[in-house]
Protein backbone atom coordinates (compact mmCIF):
# COMPACT_ATOMS: atom_id res chain seq x y z
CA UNK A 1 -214.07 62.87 128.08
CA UNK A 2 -217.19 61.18 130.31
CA UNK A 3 -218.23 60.57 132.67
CA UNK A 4 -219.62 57.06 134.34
CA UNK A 5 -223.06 57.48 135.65
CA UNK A 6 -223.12 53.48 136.49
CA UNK A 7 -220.22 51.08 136.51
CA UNK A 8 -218.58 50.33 132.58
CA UNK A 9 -216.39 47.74 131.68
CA UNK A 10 -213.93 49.86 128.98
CA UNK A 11 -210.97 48.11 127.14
CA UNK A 12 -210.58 45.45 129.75
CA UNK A 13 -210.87 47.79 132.68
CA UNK A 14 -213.67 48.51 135.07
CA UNK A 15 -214.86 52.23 135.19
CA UNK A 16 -216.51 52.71 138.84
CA UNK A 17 -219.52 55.70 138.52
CA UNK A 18 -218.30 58.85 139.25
CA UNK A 19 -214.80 58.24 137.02
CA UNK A 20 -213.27 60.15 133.50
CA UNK A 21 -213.88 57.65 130.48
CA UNK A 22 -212.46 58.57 127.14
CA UNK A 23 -214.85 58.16 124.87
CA UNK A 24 -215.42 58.16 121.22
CA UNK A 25 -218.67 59.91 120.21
CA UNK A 26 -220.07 56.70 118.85
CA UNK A 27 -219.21 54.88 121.83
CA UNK A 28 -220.75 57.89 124.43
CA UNK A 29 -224.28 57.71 121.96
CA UNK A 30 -224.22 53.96 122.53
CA UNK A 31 -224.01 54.14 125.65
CA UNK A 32 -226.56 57.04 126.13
CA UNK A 33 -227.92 57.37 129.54
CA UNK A 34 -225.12 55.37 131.29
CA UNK A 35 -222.58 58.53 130.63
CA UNK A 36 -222.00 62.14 130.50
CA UNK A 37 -220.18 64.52 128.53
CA UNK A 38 -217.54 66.25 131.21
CA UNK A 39 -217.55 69.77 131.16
CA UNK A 40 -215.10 71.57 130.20
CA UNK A 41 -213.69 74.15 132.75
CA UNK A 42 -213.45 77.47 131.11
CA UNK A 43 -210.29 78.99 130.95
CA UNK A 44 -209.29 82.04 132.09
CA UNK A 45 -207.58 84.65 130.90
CA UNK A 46 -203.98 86.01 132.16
CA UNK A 47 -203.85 88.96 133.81
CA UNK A 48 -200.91 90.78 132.66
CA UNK A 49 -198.71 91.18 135.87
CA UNK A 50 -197.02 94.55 134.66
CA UNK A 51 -198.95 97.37 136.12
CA UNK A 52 -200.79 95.05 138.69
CA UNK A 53 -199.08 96.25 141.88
């Protein structure tokens, strides 16, 4: 996922800056500049709830 750093026209359908774009790789290098890869959030881990009273 992306990240629209200017307006894209994607599969018919106008990306405003600031929106998600899925993205292949090929089509994110193409583009360069114009996106950026999304981070990721980081997951975190489950506190077991047994014993956490």
């Amino acid at each position: 996922m992306y990240i629209a750093k200017t307006t894209l026209l994607h599969n018919g359908k106008i990306i405003p800056i600031g929106d998600e774009v899925d993205l292949t790789v090929q089509q994110a290098e193409s583009l360069g500049e114009l996106v950026e890869k999304k981070e990721q959030p980081k997951q975190r881990k489950q506190r077991n709830k047994e014993g956490d009273e």
